[in-house]
Protein backbone atom coordinates (compact mmCIF):
# COMPACT_ATOMS: atom_id res chain seq x y z
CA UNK A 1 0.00 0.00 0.00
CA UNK A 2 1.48 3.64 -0.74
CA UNK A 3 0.52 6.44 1.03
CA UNK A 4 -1.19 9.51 -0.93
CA UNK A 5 -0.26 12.69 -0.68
CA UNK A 6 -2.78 14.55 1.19
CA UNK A 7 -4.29 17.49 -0.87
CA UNK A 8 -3.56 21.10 0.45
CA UNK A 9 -5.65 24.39 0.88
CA UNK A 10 -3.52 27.15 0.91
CA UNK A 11 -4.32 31.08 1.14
CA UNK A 12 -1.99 33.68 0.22
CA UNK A 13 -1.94 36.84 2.67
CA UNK A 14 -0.33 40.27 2.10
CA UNK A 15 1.38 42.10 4.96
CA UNK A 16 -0.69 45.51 5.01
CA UNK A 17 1.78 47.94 6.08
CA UNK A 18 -0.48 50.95 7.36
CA UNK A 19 -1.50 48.11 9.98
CA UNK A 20 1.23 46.37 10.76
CA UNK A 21 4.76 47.29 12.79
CA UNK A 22 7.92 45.53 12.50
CA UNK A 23 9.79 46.51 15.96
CA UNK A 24 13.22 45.90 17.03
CA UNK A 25 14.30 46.65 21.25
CA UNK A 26 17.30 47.04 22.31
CA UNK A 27 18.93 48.08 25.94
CA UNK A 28 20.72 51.56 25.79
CA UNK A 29 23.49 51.63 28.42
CA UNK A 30 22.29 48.50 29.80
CA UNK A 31 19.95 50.32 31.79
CA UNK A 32 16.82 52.11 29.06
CA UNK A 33 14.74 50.19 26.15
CA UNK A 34 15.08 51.38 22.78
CA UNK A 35 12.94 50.53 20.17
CA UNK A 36 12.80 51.17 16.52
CA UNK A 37 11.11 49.72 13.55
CA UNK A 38 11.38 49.35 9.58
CA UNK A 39 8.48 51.71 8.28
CA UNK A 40 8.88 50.43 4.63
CA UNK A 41 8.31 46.67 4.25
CA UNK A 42 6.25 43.67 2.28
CA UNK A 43 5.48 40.25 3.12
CA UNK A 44 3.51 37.14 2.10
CA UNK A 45 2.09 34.45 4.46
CA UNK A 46 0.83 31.64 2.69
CA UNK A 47 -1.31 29.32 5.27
CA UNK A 48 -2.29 26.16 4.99
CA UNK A 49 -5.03 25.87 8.37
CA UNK A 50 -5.23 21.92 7.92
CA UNK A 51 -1.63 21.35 7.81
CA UNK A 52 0.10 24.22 9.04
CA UNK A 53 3.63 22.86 8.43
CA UNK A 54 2.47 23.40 4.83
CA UNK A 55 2.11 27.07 5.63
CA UNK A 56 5.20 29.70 4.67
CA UNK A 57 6.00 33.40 5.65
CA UNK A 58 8.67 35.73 3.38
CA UNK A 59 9.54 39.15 4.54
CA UNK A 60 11.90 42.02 2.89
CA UNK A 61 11.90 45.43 5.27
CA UNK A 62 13.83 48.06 3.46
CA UNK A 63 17.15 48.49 5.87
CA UNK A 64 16.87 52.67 4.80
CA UNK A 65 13.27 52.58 6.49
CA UNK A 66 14.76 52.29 9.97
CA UNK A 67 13.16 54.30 12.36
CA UNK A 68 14.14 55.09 16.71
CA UNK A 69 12.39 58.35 16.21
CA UNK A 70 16.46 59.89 16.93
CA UNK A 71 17.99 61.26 13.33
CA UNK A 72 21.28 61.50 14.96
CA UNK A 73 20.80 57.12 16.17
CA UNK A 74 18.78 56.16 12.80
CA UNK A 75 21.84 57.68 10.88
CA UNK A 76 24.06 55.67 12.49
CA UNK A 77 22.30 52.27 12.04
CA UNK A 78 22.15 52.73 8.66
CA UNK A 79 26.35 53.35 8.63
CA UNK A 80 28.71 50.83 8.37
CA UNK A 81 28.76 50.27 12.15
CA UNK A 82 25.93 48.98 11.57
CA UNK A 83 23.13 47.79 8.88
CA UNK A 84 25.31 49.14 6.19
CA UNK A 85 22.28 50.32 4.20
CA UNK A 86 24.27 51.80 1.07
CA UNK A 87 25.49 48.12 0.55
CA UNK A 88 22.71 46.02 1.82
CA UNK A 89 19.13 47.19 0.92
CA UNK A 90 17.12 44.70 2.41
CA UNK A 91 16.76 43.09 5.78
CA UNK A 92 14.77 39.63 4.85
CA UNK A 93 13.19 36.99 6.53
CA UNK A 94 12.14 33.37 5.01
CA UNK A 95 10.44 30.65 7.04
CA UNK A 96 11.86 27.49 6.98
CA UNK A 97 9.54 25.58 9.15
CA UNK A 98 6.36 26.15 10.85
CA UNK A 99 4.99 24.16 13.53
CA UNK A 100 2.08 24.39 16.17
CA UNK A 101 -1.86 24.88 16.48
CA UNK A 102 -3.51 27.58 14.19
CA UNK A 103 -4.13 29.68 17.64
CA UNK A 104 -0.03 29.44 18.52
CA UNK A 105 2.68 28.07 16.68
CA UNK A 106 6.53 28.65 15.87
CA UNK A 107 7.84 29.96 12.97
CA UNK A 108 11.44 28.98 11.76
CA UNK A 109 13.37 30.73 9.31
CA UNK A 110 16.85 32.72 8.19
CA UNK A 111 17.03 35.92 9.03
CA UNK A 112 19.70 37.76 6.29
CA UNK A 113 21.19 41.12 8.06
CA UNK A 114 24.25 42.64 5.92
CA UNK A 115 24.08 39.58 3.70
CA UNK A 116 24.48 37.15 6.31
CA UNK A 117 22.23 34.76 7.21
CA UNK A 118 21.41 32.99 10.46
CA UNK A 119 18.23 31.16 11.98
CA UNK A 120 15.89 32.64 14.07
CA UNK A 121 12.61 31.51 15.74
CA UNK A 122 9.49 33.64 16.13
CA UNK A 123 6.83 32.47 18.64
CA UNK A 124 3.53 33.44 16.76
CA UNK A 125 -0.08 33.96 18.48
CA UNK A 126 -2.88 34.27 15.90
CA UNK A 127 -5.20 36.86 16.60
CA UNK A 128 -8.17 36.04 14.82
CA UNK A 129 -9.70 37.10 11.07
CA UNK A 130 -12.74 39.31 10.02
CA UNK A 131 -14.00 41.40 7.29
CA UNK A 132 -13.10 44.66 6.63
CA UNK A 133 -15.78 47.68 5.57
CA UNK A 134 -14.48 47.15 1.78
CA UNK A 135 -15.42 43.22 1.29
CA UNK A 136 -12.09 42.02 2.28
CA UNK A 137 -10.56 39.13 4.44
CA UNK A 138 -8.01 39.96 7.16
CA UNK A 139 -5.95 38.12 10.02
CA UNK A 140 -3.75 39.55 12.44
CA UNK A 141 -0.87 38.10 14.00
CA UNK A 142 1.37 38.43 17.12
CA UNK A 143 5.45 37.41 17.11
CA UNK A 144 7.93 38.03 19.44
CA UNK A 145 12.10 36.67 18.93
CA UNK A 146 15.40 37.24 19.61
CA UNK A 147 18.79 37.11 18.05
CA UNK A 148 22.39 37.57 18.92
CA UNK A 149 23.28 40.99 16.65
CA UNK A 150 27.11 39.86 16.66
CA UNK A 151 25.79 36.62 14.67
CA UNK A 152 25.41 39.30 11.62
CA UNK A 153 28.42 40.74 12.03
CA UNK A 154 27.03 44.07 14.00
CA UNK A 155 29.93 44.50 16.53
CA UNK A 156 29.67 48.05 17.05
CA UNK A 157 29.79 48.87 20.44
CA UNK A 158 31.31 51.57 23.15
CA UNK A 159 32.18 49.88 26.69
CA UNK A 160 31.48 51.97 29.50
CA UNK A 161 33.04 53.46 32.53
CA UNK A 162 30.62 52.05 34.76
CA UNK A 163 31.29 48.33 32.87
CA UNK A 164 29.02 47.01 30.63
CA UNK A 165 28.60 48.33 27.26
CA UNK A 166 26.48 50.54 25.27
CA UNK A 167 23.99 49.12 22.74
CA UNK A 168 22.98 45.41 24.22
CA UNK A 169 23.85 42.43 21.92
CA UNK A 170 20.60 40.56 22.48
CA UNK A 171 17.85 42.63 19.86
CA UNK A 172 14.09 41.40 20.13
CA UNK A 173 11.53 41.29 18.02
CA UNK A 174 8.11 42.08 18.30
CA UNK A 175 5.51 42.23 14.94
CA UNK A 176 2.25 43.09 15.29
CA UNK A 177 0.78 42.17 11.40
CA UNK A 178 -2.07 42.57 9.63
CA UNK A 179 -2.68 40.89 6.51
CA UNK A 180 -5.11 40.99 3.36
CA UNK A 181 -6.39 37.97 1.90
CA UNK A 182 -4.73 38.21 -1.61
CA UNK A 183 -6.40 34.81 -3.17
């Protein structure tokens, strides 16, 4: 007997930027929370609700679009010291696994920074779906990681007097998405 392949229903889902935020926090002097985000951005989520390991996210955030509401600190992040944005244009993300229960699942996936890439896992809560005033289909979604910034090469740093050093190594991530039913 051979097994069948089991036949898939998949959506595809557009990030809608106007309702979604891609955050970054970081600790300032080991001591304050900074947060930023990328303001320009697109994304695709293609789900599959039956089998959700079936189901895919891909991400590109334009690295220029970096935003800590400080000129003086977004300049710098785009610099060399940092995201390098005159070289690398895009901060991506593709899943590479996805695993859970509709209502909370992981999603797997390389995270490319300066042209490097290294895995990273999101912890996703789905937020529910409804239509909006125009005839559409949307779903929101909840993520939260973390990385190691020195994994993509951003060393940048100033010790301090008082020990410890300025701009904290571990960077979290929190996404609050929206996204349109494209299909």
């Amino acid at each position: 007997m051979s097994a069948t392949a089991q036949p898939t229903t998949t959506t595809t889902w557009k990030l809608d930027p106007a309702h979604t935020t891609i955050e970054f926090v970081a600790k300032h002097m080991m001591i304050t929370t900074v947060k930023g985000r990328f303001t320009e951005f697109e994304g695709t989520i293609v789900a599959d609700e039956e089998h959700i390991g079936n189901s895919s996210v891909e991400v590109s955030m334009k690295a220029a679009s970096i935003d800590t509401r400080a000129e003086q600190r977004d300049q710098h992040l785009k610099s060399p010291d940092f995201l390098d944005v005159d070289k690398y244009a895009d901060v991506t993300f593709r899943s590479t696994k996805v695993e859970g229960k509709k209502e909370h699942f992981t999603v797997s996936g390389d995270l490319t920074i300066r042209g490097v890439t290294r895995p990273i896992t999101l912890d996703v809560t789905f937020e529910g779906t409804g239509k909006d005033p125009w005839g559409g289909t949307r779903s929101s979604f909840h993520a939260t990681g973390k990385f190691d910034r020195r994994d993509f090469g951003l060393t940048w740093n100033v010790a301090l007097e008082t020990g410890g050093i300025l701009v904290s190594n571990e960077i979290k991530i929190v996404i609050d998405a929206q996204a349109v039913l494209a299909d």
